[in-house]
C-alpha atoms as a PDB file:
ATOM      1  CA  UNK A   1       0.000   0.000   0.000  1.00  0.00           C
ATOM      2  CA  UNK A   2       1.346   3.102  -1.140  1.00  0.00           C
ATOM      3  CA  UNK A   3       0.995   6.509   1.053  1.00  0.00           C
ATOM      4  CA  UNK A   4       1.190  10.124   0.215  1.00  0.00           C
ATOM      5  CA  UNK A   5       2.587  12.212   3.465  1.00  0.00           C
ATOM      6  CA  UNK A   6       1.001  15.347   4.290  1.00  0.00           C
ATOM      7  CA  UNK A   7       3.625  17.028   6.597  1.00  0.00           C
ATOM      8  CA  UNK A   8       1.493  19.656   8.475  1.00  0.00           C
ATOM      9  CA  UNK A   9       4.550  21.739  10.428  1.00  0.00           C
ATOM     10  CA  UNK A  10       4.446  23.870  13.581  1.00  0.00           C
ATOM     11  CA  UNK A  11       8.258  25.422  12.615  1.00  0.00           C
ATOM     12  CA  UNK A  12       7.595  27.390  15.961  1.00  0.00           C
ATOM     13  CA  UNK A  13       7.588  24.320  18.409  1.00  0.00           C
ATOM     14  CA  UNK A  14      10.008  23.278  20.854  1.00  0.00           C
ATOM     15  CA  UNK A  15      11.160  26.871  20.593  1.00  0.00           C
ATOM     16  CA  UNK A  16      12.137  26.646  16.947  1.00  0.00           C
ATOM     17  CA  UNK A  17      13.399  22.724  17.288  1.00  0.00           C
ATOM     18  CA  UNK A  18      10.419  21.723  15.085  1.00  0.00           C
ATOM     19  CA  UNK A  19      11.647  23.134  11.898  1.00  0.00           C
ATOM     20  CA  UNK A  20      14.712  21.858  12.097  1.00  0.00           C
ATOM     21  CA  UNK A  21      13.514  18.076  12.714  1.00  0.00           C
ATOM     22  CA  UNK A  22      10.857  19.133   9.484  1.00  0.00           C
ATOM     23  CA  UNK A  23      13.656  20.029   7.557  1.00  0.00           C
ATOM     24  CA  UNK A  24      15.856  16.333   8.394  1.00  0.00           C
ATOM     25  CA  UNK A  25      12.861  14.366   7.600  1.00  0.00           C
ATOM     26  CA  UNK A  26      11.996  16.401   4.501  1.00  0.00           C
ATOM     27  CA  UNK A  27      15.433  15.420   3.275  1.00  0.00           C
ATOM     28  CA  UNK A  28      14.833  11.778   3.787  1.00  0.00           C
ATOM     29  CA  UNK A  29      11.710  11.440   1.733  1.00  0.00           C
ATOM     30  CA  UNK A  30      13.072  13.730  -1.203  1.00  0.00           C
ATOM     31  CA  UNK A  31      16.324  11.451  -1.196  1.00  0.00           C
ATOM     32  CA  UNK A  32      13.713   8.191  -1.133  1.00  0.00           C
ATOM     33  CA  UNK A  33      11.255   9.988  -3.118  1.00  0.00           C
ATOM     34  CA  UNK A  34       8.293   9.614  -1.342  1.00  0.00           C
ATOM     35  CA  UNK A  35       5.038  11.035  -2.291  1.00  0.00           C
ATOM     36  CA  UNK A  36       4.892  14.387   0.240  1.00  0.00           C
ATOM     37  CA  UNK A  37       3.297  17.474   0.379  1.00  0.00           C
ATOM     38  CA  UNK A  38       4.235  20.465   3.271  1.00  0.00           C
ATOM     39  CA  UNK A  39       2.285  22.630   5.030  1.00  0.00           C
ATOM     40  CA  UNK A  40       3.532  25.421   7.503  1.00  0.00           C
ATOM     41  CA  UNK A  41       1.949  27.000   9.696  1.00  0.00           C
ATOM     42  CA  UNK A  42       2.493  31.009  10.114  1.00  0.00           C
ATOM     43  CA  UNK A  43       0.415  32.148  12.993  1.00  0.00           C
ATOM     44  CA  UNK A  44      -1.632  30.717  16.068  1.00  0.00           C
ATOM     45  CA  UNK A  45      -4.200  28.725  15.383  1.00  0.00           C
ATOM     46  CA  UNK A  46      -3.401  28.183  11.728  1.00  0.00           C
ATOM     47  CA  UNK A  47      -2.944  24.364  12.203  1.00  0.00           C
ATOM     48  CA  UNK A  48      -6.339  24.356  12.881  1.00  0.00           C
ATOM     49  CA  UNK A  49      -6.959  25.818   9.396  1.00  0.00           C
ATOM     50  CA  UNK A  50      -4.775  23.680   7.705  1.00  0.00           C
ATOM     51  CA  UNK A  51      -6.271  20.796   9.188  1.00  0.00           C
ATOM     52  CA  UNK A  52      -9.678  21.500   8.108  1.00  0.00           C
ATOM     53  CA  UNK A  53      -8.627  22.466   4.520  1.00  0.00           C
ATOM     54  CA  UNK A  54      -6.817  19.239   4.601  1.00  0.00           C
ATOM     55  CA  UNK A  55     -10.189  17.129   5.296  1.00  0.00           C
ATOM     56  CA  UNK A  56     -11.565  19.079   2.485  1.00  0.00           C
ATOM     57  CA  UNK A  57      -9.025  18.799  -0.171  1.00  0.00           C
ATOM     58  CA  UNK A  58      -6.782  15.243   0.286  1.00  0.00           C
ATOM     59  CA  UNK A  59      -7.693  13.279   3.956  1.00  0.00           C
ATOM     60  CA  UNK A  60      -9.905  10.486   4.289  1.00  0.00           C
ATOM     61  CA  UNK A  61     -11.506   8.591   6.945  1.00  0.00           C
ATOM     62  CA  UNK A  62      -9.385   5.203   7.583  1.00  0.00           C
ATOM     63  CA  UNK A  63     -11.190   1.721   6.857  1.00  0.00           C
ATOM     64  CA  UNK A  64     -10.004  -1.827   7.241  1.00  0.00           C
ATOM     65  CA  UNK A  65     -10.958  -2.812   3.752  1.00  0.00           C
ATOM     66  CA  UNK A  66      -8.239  -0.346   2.439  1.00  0.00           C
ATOM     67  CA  UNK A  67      -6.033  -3.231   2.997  1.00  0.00           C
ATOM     68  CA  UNK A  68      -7.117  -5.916   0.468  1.00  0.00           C
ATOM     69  CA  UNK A  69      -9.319  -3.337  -1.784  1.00  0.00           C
ATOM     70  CA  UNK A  70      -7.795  -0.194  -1.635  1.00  0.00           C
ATOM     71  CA  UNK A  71      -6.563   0.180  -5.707  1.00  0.00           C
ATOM     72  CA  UNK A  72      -2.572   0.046  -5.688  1.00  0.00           C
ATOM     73  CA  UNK A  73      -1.641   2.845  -8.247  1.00  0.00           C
ATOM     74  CA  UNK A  74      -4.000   5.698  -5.495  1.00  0.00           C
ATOM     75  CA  UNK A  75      -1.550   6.314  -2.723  1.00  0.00           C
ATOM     76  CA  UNK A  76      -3.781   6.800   1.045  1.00  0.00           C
ATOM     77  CA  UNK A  77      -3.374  10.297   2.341  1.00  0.00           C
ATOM     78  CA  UNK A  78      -1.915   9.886   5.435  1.00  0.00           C
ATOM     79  CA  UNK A  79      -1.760  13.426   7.888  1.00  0.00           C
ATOM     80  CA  UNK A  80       1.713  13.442   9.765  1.00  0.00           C
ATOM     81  CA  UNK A  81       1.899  16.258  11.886  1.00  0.00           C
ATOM     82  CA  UNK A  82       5.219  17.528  13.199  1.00  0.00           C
ATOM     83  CA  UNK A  83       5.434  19.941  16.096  1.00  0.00           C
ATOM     84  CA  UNK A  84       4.567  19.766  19.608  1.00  0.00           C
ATOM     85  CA  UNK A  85       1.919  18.068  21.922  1.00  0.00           C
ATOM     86  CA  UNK A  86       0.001  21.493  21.243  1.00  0.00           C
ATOM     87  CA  UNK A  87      -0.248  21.220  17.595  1.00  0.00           C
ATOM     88  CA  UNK A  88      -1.432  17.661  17.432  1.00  0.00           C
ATOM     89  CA  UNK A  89      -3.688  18.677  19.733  1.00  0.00           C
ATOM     90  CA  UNK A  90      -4.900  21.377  17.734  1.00  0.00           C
ATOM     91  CA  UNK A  91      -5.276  19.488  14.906  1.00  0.00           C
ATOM     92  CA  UNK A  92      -7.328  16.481  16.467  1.00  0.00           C
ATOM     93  CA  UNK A  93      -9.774  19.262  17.779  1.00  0.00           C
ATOM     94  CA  UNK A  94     -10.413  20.341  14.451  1.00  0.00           C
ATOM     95  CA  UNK A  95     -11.321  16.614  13.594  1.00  0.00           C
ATOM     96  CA  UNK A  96     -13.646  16.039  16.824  1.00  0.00           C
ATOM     97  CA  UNK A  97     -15.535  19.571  15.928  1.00  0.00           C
ATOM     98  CA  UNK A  98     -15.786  18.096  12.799  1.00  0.00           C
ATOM     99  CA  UNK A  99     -16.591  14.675  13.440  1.00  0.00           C
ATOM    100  CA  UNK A 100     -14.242  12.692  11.352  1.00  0.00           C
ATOM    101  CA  UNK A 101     -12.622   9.406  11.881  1.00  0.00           C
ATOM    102  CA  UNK A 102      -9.048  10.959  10.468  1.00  0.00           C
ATOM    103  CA  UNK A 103      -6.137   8.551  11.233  1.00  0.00           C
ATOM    104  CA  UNK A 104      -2.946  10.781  12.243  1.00  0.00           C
ATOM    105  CA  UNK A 105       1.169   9.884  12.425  1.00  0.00           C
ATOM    106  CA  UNK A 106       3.153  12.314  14.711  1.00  0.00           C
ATOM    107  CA  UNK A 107       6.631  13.077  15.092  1.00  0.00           C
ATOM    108  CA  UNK A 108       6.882  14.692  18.398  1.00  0.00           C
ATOM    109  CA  UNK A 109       8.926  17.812  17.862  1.00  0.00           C
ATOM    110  CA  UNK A 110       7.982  20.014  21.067  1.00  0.00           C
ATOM    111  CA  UNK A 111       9.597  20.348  24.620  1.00  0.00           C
ATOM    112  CA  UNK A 112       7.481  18.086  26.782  1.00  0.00           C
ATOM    113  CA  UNK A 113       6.477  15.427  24.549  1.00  0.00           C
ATOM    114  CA  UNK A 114       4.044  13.800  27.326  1.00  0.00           C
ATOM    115  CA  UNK A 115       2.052  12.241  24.414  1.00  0.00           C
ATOM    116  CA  UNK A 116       4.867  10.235  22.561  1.00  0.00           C
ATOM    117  CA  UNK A 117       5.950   9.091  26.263  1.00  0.00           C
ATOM    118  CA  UNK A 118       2.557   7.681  26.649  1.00  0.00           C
ATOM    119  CA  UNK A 119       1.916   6.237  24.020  1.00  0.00           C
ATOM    120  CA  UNK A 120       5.673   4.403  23.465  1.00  0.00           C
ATOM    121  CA  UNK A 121       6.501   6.269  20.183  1.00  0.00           C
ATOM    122  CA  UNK A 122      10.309   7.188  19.821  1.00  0.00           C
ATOM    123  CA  UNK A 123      11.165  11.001  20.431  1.00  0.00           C
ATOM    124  CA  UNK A 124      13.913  10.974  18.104  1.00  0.00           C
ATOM    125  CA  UNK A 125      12.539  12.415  15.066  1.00  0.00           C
ATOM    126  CA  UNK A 126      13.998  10.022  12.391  1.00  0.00           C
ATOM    127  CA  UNK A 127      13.321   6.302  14.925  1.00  0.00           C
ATOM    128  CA  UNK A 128       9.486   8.289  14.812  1.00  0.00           C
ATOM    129  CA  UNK A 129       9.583   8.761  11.052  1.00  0.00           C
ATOM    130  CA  UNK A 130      10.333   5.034  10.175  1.00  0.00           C
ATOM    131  CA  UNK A 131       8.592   3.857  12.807  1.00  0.00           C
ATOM    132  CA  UNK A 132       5.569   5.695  10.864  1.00  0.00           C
ATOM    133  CA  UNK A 133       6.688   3.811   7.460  1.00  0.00           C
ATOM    134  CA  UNK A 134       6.462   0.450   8.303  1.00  0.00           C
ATOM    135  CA  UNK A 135       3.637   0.940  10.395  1.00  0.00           C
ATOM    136  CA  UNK A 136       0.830  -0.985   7.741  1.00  0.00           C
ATOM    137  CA  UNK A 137      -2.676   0.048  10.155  1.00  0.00           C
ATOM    138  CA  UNK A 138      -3.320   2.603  12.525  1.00  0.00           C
ATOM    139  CA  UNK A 139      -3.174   1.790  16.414  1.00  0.00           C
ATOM    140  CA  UNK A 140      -6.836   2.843  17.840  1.00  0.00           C
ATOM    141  CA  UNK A 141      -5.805   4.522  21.791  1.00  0.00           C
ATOM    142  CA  UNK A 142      -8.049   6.129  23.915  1.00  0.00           C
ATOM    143  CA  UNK A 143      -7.656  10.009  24.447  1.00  0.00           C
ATOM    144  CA  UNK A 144     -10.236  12.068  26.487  1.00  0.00           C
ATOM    145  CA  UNK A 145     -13.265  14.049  25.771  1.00  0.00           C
ATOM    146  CA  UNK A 146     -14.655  17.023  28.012  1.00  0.00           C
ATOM    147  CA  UNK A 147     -17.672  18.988  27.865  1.00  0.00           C
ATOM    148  CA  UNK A 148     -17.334  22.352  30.260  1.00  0.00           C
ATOM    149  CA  UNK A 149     -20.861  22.852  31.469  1.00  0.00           C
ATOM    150  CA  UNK A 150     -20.546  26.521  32.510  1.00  0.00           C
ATOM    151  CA  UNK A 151     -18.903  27.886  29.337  1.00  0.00           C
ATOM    152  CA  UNK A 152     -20.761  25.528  27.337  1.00  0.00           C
ATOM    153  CA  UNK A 153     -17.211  24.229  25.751  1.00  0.00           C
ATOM    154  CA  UNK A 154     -15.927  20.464  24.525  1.00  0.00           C
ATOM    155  CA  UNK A 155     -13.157  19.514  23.394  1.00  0.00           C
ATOM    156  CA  UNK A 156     -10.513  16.721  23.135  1.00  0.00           C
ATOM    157  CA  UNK A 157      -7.427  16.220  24.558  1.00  0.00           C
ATOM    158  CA  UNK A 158      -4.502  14.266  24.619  1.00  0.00           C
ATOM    159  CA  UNK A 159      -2.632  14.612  27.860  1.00  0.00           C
ATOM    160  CA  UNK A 160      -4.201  16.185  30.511  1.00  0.00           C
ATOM    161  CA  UNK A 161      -6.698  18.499  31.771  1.00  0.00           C
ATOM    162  CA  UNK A 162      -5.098  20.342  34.823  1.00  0.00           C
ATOM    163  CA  UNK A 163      -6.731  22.624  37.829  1.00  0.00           C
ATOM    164  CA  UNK A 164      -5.227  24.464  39.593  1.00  0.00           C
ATOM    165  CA  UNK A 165      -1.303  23.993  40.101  1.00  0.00           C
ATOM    166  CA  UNK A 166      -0.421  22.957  37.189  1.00  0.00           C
ATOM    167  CA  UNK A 167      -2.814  25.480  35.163  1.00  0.00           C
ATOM    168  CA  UNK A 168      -1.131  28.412  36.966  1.00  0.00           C
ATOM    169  CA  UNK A 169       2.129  27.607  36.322  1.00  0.00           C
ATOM    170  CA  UNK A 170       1.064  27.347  32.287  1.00  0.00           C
ATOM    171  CA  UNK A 171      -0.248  30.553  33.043  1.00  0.00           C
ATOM    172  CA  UNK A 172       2.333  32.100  34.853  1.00  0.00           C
ATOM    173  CA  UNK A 173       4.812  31.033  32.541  1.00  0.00           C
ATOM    174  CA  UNK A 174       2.452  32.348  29.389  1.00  0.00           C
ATOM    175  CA  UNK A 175       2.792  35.560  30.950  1.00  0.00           C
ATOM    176  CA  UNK A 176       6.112  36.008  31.856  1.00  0.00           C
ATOM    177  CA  UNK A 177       7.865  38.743  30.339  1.00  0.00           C
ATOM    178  CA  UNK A 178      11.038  36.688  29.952  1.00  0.00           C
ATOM    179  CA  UNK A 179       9.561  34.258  28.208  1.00  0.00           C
ATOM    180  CA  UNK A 180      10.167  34.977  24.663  1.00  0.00           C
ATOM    181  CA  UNK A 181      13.719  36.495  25.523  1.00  0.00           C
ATOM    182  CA  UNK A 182      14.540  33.222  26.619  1.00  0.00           C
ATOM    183  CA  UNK A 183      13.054  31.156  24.066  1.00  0.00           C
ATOM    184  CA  UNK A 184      15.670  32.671  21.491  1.00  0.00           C
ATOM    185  CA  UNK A 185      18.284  31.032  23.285  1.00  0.00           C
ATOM    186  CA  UNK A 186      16.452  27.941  23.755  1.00  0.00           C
ATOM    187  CA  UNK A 187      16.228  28.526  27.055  1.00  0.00           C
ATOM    188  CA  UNK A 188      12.086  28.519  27.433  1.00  0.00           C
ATOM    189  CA  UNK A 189      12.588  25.665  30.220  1.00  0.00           C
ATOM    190  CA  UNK A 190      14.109  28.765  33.002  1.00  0.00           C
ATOM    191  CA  UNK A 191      11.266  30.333  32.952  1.00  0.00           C
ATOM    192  CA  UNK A 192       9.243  27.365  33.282  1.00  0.00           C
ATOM    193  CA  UNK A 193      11.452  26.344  36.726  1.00  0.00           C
ATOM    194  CA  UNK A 194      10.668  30.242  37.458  1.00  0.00           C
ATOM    195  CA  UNK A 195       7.122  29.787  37.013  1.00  0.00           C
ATOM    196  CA  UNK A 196       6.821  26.785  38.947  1.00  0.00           C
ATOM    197  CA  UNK A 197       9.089  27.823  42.346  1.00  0.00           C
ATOM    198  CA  UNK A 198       6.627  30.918  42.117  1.00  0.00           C
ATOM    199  CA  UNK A 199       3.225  28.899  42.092  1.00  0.00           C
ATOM    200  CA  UNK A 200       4.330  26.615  44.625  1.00  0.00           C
ATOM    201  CA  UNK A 201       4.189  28.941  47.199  1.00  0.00           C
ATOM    202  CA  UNK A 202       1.313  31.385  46.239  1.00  0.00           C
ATOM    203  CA  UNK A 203      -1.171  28.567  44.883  1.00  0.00           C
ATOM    204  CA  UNK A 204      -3.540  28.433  47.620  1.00  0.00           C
ATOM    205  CA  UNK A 205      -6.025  25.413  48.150  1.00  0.00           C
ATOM    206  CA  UNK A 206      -9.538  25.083  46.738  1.00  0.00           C
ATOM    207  CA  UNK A 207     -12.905  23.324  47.444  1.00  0.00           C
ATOM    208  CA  UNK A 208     -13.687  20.724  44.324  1.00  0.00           C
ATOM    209  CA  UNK A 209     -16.486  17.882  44.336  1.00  0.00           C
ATOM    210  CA  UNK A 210     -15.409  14.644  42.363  1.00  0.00           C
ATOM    211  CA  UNK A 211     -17.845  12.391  40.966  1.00  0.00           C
ATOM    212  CA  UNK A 212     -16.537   9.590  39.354  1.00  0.00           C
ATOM    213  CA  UNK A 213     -18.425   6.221  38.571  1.00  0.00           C
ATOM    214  CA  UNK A 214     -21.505   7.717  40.630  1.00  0.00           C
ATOM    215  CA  UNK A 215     -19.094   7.824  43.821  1.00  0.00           C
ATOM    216  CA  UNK A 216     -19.078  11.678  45.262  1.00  0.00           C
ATOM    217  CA  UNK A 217     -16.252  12.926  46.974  1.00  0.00           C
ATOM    218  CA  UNK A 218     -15.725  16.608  48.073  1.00  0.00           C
ATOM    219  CA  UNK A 219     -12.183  17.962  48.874  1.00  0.00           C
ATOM    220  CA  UNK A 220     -11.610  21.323  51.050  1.00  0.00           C
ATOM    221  CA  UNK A 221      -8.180  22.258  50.030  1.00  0.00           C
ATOM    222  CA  UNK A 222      -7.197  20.904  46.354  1.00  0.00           C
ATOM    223  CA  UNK A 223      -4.069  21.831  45.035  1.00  0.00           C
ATOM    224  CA  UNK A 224      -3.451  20.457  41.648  1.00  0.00           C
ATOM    225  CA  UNK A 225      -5.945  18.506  40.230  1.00  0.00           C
ATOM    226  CA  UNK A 226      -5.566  16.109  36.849  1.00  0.00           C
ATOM    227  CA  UNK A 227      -7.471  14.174  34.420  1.00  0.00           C
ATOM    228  CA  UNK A 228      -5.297  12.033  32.480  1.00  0.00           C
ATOM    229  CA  UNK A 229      -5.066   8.689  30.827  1.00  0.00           C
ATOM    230  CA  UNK A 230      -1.207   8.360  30.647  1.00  0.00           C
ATOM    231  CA  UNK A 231       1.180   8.177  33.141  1.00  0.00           C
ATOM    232  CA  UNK A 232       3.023  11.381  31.449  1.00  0.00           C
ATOM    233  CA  UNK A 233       2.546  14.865  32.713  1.00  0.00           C
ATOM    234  CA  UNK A 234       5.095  18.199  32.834  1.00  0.00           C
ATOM    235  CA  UNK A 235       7.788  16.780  30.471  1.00  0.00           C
ATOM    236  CA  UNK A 236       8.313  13.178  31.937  1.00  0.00           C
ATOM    237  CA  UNK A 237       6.974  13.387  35.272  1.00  0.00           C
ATOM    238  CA  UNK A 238       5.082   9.834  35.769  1.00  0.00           C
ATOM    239  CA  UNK A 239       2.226  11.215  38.125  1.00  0.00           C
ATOM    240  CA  UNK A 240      -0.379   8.096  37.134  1.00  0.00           C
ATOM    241  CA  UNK A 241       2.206   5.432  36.747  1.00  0.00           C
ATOM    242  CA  UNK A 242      -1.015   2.575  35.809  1.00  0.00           C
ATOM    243  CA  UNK A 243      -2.304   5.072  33.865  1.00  0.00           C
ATOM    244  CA  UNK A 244      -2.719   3.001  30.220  1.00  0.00           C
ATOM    245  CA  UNK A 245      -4.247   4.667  26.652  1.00  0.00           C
ATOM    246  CA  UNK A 246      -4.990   0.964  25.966  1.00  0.00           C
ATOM    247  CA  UNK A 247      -7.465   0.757  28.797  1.00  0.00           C
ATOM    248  CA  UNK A 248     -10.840   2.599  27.793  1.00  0.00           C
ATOM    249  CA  UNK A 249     -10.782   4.264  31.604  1.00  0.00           C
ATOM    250  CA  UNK A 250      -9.507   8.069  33.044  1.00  0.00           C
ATOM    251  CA  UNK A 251      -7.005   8.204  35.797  1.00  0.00           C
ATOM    252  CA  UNK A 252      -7.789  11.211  37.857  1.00  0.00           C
ATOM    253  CA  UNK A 253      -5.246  12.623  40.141  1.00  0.00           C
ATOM    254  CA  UNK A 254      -5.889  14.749  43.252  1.00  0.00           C
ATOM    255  CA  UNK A 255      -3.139  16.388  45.516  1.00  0.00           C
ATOM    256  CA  UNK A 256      -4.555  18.651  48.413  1.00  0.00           C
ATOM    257  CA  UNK A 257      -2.804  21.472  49.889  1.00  0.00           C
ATOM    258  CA  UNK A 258       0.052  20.643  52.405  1.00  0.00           C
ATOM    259  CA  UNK A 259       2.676  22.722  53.709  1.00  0.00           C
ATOM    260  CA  UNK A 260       5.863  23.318  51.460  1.00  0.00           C
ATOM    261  CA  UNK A 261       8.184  21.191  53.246  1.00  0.00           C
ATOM    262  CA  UNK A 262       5.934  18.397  52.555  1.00  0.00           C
ATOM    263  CA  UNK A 263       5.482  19.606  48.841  1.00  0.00           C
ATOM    264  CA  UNK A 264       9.461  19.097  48.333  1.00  0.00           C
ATOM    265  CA  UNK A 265       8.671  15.605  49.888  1.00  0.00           C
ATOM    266  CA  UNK A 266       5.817  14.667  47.878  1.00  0.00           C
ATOM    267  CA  UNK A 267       7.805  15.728  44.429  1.00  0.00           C
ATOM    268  CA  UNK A 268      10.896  13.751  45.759  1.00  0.00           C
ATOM    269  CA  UNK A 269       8.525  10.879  45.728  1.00  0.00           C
ATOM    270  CA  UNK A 270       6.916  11.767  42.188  1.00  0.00           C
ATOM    271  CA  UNK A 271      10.721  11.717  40.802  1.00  0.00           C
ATOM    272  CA  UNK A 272      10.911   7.861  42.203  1.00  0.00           C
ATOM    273  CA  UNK A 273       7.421   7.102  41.329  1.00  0.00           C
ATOM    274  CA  UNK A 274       6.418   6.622  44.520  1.00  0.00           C
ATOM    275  CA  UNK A 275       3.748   9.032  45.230  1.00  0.00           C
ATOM    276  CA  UNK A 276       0.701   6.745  46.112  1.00  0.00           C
ATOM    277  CA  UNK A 277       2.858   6.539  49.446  1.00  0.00           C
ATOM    278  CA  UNK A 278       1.841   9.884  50.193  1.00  0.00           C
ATOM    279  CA  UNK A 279      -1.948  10.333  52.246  1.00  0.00           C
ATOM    280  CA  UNK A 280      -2.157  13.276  50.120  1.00  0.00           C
ATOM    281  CA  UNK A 281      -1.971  12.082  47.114  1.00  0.00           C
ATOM    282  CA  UNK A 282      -5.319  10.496  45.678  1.00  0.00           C
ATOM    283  CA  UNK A 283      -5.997   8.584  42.672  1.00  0.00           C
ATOM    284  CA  UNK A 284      -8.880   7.365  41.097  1.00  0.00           C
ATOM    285  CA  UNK A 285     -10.174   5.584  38.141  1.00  0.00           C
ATOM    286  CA  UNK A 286     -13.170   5.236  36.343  1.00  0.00           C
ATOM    287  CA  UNK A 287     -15.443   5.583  32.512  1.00  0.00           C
ATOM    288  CA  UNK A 288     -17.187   8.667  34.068  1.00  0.00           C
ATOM    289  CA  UNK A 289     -15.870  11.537  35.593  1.00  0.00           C
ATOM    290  CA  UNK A 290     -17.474  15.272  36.643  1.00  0.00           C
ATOM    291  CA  UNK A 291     -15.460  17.897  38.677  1.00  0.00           C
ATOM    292  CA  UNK A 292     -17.195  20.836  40.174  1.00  0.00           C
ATOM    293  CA  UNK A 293     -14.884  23.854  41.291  1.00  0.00           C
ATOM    294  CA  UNK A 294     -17.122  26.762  42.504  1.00  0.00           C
ATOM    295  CA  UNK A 295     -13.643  29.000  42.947  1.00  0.00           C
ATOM    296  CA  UNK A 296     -12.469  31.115  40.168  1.00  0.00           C
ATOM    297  CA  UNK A 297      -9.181  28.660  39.281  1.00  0.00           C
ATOM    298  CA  UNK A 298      -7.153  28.627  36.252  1.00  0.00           C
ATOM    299  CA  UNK A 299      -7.581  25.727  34.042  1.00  0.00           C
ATOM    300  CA  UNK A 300      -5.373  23.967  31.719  1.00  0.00           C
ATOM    301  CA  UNK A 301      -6.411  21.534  28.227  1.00  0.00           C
ATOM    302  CA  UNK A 302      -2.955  19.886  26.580  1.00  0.00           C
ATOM    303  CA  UNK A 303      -0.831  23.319  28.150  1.00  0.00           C
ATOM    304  CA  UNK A 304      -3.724  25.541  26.760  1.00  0.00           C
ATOM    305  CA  UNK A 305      -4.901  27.520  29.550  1.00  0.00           C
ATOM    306  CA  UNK A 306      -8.215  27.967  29.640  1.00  0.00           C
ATOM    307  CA  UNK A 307      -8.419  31.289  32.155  1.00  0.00           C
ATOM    308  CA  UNK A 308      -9.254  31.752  35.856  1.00  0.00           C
ATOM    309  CA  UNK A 309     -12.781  30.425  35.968  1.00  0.00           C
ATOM    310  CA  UNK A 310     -15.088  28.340  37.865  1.00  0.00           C
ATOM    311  CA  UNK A 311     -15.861  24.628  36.227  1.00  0.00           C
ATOM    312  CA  UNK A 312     -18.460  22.061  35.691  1.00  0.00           C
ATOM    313  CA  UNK A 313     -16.461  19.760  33.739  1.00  0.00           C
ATOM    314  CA  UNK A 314     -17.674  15.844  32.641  1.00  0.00           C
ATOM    315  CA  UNK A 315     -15.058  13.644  30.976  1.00  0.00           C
ATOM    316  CA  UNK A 316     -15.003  10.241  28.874  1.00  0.00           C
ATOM    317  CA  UNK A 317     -13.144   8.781  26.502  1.00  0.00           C
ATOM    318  CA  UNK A 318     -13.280   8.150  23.129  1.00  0.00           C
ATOM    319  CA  UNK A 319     -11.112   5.956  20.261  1.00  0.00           C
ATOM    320  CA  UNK A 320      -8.902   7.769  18.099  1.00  0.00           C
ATOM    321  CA  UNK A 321      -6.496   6.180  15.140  1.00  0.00           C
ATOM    322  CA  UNK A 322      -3.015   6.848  15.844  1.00  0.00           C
ATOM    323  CA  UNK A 323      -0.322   5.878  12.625  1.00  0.00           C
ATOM    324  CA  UNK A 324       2.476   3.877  15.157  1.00  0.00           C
END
């Protein structure tokens, strides 16, 4: 079965790292001449354009039959996206607003890379690439779907949805007026460290009600609150180790506010995997999930913050075809 690559590009991600792993695996299918075609994008948001155009023009929804019927001189459009965590992200909203089945091969390209951790795909851009090649049928995983009650808003996502530490912290960091300074050095991940020593000790605790599987729970003093369904969160940090996107379930994790010598203690533990020690760490699983925060908090969908609000927020999961 032949394949024509649609390289949608975010040359922006990883602070600029994305164009440069574009431009290595460009190389490689000019030199093997592969069928390709390039897209950039130019501005935020644009991926989202480019995606949609995309389903218009070339894309196609994948089906099983393709392999025994599918005619061999057509080539099967096949969407790789390089960039970051945001841009696939991005792009696979554009798909569930639109509500197409469109399989999708990533090459992670970003500074976290929490997704490609998750789901076992190789970071290094060309073991990605070839990994994408000889891959014959997309890998269905579950991701996570939300619908925001309050601000009447849905969505999917791919890592996380975060409230409250972790949120701020994207938000802080957002903000910071060093940011972009630093980001021409390649140095974006100081002012991340900044953000986070900062949040640590202003982020105050919150009341939150958790309902999930029909069991209500009600918290006084949340801290950082997350709705995942891989173990990968902040770059690497394994804070739902079980966590599985082969299991059709949420993970939902649920630290409460503690003094700061016990913070440093709980995120020694985190670094060895070993936070379910802690009686302030909580973890839960289940299909059904709804979190009530009644406190204006900032939010957080894939690193996108989604502002200092209250929530109603129910979660589930859905399949989505992943090229791996």
């Amino acid at each position: 079965m032949k394949f024509h690559y649609h390289f949608l590009i975010n040359p922006t991600a990883g602070s600029g790292s994305a164009e440069k792993v574009a431009k290595r695996i460009i190389d490689i299918v000019s030199k093997r001449e592969f069928l390709y075609t390039k897209y950039f994008t130019e501005y935020a948001g644009h991926e989202q354009q480019l995606a949609e155009q995309l389903v218009e023009q070339a894309l196609i929804p994948w089906k099983a039959e393709f392999l025994t019927n599918f005619n061999e001189e057509d080539a099967f459009p096949l969407l790789v996206v390089i960039g970051g965590d945001g841009t696939l992200h991005q792009v696979l909203n554009s798909f569930y607003s639109l509500q197409c089945e469109i399989p999708v091969a990533y090459i992670p390209a970003g500074s976290g890379n929490d997704f490609a951790r998750g789901i076992g795909l190789p970071r290094e851009a060309e073991k990605a690439f070839w990994q994408i090649v000889k891959t014959p049928i997309p890998r269905e995983i579950s991701v996570i779907t939300y619908d925001e009650k309050i601000q009447d808003e849905q969505g999917l996502v791919l890592n996380n949805v975060g409230i409250g530490l972790d949120a701020a912290i994207v938000h802080a960091t957002n903000d910071s007026a060093t940011k972009k300074r630093l980001n021409k050095y390649n140095l974006g991940s100081l002012a991340y460290m900044a953000s986070i020593i900062k949040v640590l000790f202003t982020q105050k605790g919150f009341p939150i009600m958790v309902d999930i599987n029909g069991q209500q729970m009600n918290f006084s003093k949340a801290f950082l609150c997350t709705t995942t369904n891989h173990p990968y969160f902040g770059g690497g940090v394994a804070i739902a180790p079980t966590a599985d996107v082969q299991k059709n379930q949420l993970d939902f994790v649920l630290v409460e506010r503690i003094n700061i010598f016990k913070i440093f203690w709980l995120i020694l533990l985190l670094t060895r995997k070993k936070q379910m020690n802690s009686k302030n760490f909580h973890h839960y699983t289940g299909n059904k999930l709804r979190i009530v925060s009644t406190m204006s908090e900032y939010g957080q969908a894939d690193g996108e913050v989604m502002g200092a609000r209250s929530f109603d927020i129910h979660f589930a999961t859905k399949k989505q075809w992943i090229w791996c």
